[in-house]
N, C-alpha and C. Protein backbone atom coordinates (compact mmCIF):
# COMPACT_ATOMS: atom_id res chain seq x y z
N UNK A 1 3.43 -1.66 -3.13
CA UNK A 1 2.74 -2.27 -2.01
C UNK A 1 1.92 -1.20 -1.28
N UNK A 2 0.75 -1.49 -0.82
CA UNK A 2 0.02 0.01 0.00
C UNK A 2 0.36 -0.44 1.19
N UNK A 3 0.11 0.87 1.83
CA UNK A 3 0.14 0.73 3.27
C UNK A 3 -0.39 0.86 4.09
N UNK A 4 -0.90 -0.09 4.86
CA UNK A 4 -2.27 0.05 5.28
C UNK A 4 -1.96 0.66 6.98
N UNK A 5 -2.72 1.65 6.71
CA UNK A 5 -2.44 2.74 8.19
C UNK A 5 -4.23 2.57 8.64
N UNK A 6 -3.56 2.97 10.50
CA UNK A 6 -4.43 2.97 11.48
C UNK A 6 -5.15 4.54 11.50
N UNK A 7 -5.63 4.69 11.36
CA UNK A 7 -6.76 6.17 11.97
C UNK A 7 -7.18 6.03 13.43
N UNK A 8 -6.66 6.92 14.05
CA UNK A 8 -7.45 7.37 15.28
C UNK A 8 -7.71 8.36 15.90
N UNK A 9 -7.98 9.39 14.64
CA UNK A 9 -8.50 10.78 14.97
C UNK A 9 -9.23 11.14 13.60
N UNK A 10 -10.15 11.91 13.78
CA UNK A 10 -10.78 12.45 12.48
C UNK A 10 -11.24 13.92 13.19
N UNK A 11 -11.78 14.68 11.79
CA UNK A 11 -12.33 15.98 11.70
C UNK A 11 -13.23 16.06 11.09
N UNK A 12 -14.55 16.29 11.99
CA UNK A 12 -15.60 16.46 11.18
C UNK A 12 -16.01 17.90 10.69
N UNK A 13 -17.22 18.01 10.06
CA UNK A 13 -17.67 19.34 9.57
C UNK A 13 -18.59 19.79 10.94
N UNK A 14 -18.65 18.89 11.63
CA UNK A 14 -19.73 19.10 12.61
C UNK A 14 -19.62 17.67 13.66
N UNK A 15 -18.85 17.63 14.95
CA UNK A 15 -18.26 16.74 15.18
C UNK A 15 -19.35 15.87 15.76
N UNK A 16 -20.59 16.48 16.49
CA UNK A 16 -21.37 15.86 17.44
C UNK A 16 -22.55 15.58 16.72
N UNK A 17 -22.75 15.73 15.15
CA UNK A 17 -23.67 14.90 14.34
C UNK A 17 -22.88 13.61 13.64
N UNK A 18 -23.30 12.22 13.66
CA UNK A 18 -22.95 11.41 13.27
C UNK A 18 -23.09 11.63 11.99
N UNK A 19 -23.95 12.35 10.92
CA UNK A 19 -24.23 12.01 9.50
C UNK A 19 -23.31 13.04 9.22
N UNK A 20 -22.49 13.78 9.69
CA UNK A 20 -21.83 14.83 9.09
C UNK A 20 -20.50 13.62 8.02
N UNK A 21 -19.83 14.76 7.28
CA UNK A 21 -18.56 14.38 6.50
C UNK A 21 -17.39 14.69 7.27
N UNK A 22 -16.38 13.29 7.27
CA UNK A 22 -15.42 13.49 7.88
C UNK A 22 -14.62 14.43 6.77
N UNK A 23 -13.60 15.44 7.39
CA UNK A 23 -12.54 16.42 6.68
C UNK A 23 -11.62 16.17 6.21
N UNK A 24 -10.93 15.47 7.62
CA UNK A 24 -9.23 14.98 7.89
C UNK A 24 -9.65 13.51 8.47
N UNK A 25 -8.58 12.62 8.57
CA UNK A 25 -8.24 11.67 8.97
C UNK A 25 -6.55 11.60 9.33
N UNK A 26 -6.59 11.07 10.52
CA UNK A 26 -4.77 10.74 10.93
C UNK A 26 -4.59 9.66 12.34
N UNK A 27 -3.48 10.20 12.59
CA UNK A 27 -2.65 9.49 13.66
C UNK A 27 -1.35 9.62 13.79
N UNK A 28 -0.54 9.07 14.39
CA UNK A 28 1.06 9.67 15.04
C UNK A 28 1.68 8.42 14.29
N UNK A 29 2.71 9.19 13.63
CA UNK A 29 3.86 8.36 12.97
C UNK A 29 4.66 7.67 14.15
N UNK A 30 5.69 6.77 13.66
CA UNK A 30 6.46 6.18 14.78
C UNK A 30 7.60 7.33 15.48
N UNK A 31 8.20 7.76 14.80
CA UNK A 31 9.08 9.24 15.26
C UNK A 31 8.45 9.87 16.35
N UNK A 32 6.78 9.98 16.59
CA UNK A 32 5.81 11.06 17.10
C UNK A 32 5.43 12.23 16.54
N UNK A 33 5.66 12.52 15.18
CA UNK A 33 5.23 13.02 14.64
C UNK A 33 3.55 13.01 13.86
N UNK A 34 3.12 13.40 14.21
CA UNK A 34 1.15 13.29 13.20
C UNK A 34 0.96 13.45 11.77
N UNK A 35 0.18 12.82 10.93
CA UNK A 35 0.52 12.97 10.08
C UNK A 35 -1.37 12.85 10.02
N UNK A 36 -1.94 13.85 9.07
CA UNK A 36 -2.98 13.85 8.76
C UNK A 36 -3.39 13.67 7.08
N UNK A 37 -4.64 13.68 6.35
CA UNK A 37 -4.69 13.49 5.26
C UNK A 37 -6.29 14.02 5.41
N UNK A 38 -6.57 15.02 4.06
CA UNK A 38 -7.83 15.45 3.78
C UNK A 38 -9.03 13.95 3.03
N UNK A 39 -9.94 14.29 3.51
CA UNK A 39 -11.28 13.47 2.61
C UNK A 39 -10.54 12.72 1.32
N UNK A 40 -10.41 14.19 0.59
CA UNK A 40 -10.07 13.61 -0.69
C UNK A 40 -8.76 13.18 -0.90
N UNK A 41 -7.47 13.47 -0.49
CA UNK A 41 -6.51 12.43 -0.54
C UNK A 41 -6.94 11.30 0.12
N UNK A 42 -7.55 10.73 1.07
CA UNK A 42 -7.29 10.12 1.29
C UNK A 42 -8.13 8.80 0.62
N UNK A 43 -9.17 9.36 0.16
CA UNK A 43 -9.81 8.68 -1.18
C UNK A 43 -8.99 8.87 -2.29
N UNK A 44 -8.39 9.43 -2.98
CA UNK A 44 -7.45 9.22 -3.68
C UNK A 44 -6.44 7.98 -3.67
N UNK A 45 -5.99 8.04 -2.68
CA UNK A 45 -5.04 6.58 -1.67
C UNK A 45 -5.39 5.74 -1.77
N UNK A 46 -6.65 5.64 -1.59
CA UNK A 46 -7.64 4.21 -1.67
C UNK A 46 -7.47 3.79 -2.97
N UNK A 47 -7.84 4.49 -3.80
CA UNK A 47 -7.95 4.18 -5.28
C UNK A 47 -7.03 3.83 -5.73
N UNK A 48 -6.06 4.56 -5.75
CA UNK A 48 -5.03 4.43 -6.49
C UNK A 48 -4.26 3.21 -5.75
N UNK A 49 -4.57 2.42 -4.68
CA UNK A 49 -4.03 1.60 -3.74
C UNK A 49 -2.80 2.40 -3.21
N UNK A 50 -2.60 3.24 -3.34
CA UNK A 50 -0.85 3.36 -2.24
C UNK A 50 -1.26 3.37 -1.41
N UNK A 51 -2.68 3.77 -0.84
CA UNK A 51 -3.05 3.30 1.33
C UNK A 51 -4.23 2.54 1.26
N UNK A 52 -4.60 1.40 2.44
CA UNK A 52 -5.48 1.22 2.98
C UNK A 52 -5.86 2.11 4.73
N UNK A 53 -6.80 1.88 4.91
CA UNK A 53 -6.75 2.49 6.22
C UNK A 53 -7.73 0.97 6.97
N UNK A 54 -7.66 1.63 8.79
CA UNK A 54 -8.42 0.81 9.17
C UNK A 54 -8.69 1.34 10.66
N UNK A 55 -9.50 0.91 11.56
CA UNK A 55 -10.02 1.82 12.37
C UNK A 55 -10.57 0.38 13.77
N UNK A 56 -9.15 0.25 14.61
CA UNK A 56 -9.41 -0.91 16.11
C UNK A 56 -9.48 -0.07 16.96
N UNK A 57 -10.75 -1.28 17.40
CA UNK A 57 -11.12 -0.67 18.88
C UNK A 57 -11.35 -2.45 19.63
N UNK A 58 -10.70 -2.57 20.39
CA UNK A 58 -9.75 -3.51 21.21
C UNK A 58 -9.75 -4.60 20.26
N UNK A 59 -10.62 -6.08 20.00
CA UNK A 59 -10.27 -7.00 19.32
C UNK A 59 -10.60 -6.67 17.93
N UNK A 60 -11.58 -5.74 17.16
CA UNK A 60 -11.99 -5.47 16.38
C UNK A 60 -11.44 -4.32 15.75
N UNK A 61 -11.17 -5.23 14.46
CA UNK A 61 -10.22 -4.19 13.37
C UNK A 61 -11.85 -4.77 12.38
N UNK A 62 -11.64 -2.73 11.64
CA UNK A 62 -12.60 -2.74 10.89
C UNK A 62 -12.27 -1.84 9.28
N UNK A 63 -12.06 -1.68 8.30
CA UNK A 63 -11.90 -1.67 7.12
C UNK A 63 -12.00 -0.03 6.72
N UNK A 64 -11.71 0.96 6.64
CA UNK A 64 -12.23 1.81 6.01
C UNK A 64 -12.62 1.80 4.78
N UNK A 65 -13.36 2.14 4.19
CA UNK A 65 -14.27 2.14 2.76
C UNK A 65 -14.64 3.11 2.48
N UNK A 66 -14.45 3.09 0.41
CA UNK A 66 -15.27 4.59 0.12
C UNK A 66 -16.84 3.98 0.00
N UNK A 67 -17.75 4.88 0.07
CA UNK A 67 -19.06 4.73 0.01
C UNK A 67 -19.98 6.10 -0.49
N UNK A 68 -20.57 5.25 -1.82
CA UNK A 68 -21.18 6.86 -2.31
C UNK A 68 -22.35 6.84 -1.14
N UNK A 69 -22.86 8.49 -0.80
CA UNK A 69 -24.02 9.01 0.10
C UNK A 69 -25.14 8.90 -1.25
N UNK A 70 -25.94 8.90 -0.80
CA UNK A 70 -27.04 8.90 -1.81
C UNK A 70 -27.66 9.61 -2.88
N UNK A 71 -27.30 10.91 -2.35
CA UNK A 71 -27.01 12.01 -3.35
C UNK A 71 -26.18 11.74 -4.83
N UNK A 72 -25.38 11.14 -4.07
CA UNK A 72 -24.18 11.00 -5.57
C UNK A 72 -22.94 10.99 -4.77
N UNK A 73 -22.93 11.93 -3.80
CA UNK A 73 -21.62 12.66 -3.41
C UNK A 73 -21.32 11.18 -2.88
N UNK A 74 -19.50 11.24 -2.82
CA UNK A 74 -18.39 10.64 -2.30
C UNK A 74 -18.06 10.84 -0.67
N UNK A 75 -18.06 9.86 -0.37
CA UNK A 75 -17.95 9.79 1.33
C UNK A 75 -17.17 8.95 1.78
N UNK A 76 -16.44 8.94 3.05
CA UNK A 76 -15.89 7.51 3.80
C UNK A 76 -16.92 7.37 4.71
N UNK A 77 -16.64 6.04 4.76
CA UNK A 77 -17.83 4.66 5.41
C UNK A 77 -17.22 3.93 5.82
């Protein structure tokens, strides 16, 4: 079964350009502990289904997705 986790923190390469690549992605376990995950695990996760992710902001829940950049390269979207 995957598990579909909330994100509500990321790391960019460059936080205050929107087109930059996110690094990390996370959020706080129930314990209070944080638990983060790089770009590529966490595209890995996706794929392989053991995680979904997803990203609310008050009524609106919205999907994380991989999305190739145009180049070629691999991105979240």
């Amino acid at each position: 079964m995957t598990d579909n986790l909330e994100v509500k923190c990321i790391n960019k390469s460059n936080r205050f350009d929107p087109h930059e690549r996110i690094i990390n992605i996370g959020d706080t376990n129930p314990d209070g502990t944080r638990w983060t995950l790089s770009q590529a695990d966490a595209i890995a996760g996706i794929e392989s289904g053991k995680w979904s992710f997803y990203v609310a902001r008050g009524l609106r829940v919205v999907r994380v997705v991989i999305d190739r950049h145009s180049l070629g390269t691999l991105q979240q979207g």
